[in-house]
C-alpha atoms as a PDB file:
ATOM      1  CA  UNK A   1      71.949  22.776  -5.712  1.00  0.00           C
ATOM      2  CA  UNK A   2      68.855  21.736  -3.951  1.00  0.00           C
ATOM      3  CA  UNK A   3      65.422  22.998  -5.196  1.00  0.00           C
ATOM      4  CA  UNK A   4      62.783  22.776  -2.875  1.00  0.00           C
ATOM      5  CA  UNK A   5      59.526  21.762  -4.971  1.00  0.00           C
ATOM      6  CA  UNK A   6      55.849  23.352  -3.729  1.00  0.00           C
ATOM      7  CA  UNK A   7      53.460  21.089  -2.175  1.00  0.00           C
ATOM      8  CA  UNK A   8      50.067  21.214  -3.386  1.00  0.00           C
ATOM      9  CA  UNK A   9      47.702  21.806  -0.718  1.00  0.00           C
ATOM     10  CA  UNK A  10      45.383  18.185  -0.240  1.00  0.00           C
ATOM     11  CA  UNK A  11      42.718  18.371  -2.357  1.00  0.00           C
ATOM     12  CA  UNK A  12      39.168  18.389  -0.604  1.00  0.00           C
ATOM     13  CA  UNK A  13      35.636  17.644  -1.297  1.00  0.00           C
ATOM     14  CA  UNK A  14      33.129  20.350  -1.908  1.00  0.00           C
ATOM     15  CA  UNK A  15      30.660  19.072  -0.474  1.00  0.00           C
ATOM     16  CA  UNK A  16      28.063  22.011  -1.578  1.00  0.00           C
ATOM     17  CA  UNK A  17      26.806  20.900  -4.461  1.00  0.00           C
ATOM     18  CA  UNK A  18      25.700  17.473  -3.257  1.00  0.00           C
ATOM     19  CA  UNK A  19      23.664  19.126  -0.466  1.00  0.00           C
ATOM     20  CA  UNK A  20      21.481  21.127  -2.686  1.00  0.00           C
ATOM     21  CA  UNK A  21      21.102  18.101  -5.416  1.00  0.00           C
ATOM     22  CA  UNK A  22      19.914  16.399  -2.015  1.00  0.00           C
ATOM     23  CA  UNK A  23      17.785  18.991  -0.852  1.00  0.00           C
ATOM     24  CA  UNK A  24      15.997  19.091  -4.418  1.00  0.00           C
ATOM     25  CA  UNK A  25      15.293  15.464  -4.015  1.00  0.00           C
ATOM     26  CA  UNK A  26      14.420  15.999  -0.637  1.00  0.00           C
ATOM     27  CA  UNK A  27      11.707  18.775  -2.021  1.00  0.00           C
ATOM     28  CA  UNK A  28      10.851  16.025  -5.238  1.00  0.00           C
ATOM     29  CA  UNK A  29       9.659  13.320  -2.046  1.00  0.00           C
ATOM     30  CA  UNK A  30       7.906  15.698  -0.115  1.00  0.00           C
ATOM     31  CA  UNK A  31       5.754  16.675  -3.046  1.00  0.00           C
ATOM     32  CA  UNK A  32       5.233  13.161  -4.320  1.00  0.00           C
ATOM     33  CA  UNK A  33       4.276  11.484  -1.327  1.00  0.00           C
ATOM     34  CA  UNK A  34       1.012  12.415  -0.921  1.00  0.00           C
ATOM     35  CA  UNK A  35       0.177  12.079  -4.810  1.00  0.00           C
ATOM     36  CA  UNK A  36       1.382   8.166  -4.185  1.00  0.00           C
ATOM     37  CA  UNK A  37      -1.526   7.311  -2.120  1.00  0.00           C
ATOM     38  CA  UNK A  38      -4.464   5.936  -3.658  1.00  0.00           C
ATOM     39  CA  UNK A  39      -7.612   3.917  -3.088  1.00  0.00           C
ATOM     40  CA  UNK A  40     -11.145   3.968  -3.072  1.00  0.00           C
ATOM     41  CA  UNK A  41     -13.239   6.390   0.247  1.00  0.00           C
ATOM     42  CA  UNK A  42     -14.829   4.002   2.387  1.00  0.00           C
ATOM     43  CA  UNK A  43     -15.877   4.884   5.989  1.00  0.00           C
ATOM     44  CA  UNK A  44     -14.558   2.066   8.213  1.00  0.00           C
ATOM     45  CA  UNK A  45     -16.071   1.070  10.907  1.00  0.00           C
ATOM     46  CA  UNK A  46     -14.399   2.251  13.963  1.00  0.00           C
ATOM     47  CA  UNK A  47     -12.914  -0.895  16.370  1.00  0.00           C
ATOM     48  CA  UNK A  48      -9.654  -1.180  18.869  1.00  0.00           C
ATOM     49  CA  UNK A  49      -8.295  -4.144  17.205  1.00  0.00           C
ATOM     50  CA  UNK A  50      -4.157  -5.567  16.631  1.00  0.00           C
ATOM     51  CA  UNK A  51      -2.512  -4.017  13.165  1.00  0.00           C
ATOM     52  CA  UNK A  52      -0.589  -6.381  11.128  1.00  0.00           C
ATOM     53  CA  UNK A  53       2.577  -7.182  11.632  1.00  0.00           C
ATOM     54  CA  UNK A  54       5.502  -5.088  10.647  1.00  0.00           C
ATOM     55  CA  UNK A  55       7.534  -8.133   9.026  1.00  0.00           C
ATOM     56  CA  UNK A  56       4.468  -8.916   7.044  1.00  0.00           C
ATOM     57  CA  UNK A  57       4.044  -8.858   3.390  1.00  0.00           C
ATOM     58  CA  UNK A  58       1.974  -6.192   2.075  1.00  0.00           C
ATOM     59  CA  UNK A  59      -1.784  -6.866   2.390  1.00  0.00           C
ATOM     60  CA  UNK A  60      -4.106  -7.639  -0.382  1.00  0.00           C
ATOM     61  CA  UNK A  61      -6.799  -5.157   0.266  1.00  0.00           C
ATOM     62  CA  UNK A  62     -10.350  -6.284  -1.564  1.00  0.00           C
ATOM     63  CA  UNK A  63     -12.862  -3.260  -0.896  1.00  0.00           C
ATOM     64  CA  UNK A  64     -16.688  -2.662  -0.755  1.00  0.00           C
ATOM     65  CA  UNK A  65     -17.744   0.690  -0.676  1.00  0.00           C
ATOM     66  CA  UNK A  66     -21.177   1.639  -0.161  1.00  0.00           C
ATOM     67  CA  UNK A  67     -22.686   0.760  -3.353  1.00  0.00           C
ATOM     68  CA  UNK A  68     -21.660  -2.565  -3.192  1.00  0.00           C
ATOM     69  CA  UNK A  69     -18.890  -2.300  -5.915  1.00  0.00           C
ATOM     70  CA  UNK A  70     -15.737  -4.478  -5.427  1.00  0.00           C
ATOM     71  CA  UNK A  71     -12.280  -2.858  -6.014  1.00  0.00           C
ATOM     72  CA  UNK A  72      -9.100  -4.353  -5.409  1.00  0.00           C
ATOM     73  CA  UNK A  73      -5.553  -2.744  -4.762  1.00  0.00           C
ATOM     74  CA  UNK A  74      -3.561  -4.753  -7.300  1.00  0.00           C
ATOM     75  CA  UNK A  75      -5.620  -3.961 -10.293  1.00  0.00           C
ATOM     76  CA  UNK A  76      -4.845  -2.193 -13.279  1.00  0.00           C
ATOM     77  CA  UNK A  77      -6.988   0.808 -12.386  1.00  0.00           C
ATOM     78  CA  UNK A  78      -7.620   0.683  -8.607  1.00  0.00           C
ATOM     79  CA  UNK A  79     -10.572   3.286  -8.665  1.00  0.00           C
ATOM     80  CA  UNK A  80     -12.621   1.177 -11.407  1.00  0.00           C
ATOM     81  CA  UNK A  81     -15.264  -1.420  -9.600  1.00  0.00           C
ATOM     82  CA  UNK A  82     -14.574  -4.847 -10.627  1.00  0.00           C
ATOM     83  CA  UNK A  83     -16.716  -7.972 -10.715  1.00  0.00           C
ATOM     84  CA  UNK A  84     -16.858 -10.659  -8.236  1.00  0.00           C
ATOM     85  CA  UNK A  85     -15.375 -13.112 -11.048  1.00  0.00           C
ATOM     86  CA  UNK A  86     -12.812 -10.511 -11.848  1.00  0.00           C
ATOM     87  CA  UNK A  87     -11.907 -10.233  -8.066  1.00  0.00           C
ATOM     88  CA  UNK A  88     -11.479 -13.721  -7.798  1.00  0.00           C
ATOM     89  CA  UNK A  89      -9.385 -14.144 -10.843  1.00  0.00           C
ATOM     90  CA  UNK A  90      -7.101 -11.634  -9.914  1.00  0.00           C
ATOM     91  CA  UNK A  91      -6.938 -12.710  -6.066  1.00  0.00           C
ATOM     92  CA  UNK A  92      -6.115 -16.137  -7.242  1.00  0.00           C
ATOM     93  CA  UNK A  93      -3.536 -15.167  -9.628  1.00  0.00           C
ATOM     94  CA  UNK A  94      -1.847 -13.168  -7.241  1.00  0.00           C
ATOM     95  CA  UNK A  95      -1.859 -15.764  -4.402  1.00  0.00           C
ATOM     96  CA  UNK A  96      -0.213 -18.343  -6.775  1.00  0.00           C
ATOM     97  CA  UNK A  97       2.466 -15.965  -7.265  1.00  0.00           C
ATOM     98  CA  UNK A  98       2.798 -15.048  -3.547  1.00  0.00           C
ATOM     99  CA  UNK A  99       0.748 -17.402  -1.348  1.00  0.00           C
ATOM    100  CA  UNK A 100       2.020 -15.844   2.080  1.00  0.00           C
ATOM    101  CA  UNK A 101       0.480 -12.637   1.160  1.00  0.00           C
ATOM    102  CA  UNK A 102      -2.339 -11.421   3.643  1.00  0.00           C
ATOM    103  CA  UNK A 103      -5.295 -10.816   2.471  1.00  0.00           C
ATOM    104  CA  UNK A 104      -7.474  -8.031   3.998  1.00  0.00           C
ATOM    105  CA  UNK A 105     -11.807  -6.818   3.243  1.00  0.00           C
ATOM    106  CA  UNK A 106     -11.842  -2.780   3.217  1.00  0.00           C
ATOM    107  CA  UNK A 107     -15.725  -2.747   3.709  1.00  0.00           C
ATOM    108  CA  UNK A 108     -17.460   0.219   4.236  1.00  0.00           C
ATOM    109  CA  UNK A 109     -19.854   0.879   7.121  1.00  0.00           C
ATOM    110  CA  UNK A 110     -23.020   1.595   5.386  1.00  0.00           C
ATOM    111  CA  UNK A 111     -22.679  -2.148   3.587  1.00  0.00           C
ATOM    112  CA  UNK A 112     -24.360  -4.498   4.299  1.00  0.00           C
ATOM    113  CA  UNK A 113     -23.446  -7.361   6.433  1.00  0.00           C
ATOM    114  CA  UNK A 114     -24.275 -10.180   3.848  1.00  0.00           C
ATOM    115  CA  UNK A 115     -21.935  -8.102   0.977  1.00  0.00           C
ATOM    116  CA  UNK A 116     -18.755  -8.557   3.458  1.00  0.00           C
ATOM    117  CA  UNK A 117     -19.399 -11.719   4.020  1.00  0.00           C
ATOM    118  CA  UNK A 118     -20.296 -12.190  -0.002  1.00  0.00           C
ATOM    119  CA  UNK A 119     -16.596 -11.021  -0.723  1.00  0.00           C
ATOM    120  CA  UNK A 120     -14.661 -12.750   2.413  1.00  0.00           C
ATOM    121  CA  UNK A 121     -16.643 -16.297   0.775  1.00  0.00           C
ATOM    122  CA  UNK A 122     -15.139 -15.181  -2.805  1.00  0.00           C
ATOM    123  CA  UNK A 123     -11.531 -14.239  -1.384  1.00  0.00           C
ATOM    124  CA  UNK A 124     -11.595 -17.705   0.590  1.00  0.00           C
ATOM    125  CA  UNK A 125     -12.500 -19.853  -2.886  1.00  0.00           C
ATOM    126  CA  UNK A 126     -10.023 -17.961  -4.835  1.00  0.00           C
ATOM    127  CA  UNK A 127      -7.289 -19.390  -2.199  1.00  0.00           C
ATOM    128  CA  UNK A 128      -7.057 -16.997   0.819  1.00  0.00           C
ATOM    129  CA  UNK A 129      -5.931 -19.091   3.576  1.00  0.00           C
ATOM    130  CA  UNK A 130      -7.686 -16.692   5.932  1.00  0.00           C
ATOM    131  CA  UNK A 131      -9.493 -13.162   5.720  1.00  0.00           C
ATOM    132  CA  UNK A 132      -8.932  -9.903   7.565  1.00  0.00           C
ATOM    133  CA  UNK A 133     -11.544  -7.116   7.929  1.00  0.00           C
ATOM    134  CA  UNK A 134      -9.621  -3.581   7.965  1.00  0.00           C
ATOM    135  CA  UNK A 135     -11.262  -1.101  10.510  1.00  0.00           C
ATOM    136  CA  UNK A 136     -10.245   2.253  11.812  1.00  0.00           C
ATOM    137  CA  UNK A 137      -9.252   3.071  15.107  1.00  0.00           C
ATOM    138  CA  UNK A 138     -11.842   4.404  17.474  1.00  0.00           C
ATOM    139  CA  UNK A 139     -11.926   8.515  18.074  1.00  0.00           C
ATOM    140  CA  UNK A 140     -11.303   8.696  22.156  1.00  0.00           C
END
């Protein structure tokens, strides 16, 4: 006698659960992002000039805010001012490790013009191939 045996029906993916663990992350990003960002307020002076290049390493920024204090965006504690010695220890540290990486002067617009220069001068003897100056983009 033949018995006819019950197919199981094909097992499928539930896809639910994966969607909200996504959408959790997706929430976890969105509330990170901004926290990410850090740096020291300078006012740039405004200028139309070329942005970097998208294939580009990732710049090393040296800033001058107003007061004349240097910070740097690979230190320890980006917010604390550094010295010009401690700048150009950590510059040429950095540029032994990675010698392609750009390096960029955040300078803000109430500094004075001898300060920038100052800091491009240090950059350029701690091994900087060449300097940048960051600007923003002009208000039309």
């Amino acid at each position: 006698m033949y018995v006819r045996k019950r197919r199981r029906p094909v097992s499928e993916i539930n896809v639910v659960p994966y969607i909200d663990v996504m959408l959790v992350l997706l929430i976890i990003f969105m509330v990170t992002a901004p926290l990410v960002t850090q740096g020291v307020k300078v006012d740039l002076p405004k200028a139309e000039a070329q942005p970097l290049e998208d294939d580009s390493k990732p710049p090393l920024i040296a800033s001058v805010d107003a007061e004349g204090n240097y910070f740097l965006n690979i230190a320890e504690d980006q917010e604390q001012a550094m010295t010009a010695v401690d700048v150009a220890t950590l510059v040429a540290a950095h540029l032994r490790i990675e010698p392609e990486t750009p390096v960029v002067v955040k300078g803000d617009g109430a500094v004075p013009y001898s300060n920038i220069v100052q800091l491009m001068v240090l950059l350029q003897r701690a091994g900087a191939p060449s300097v940048g100056l960051m600007t923003d983009p002009p208000e039309n």
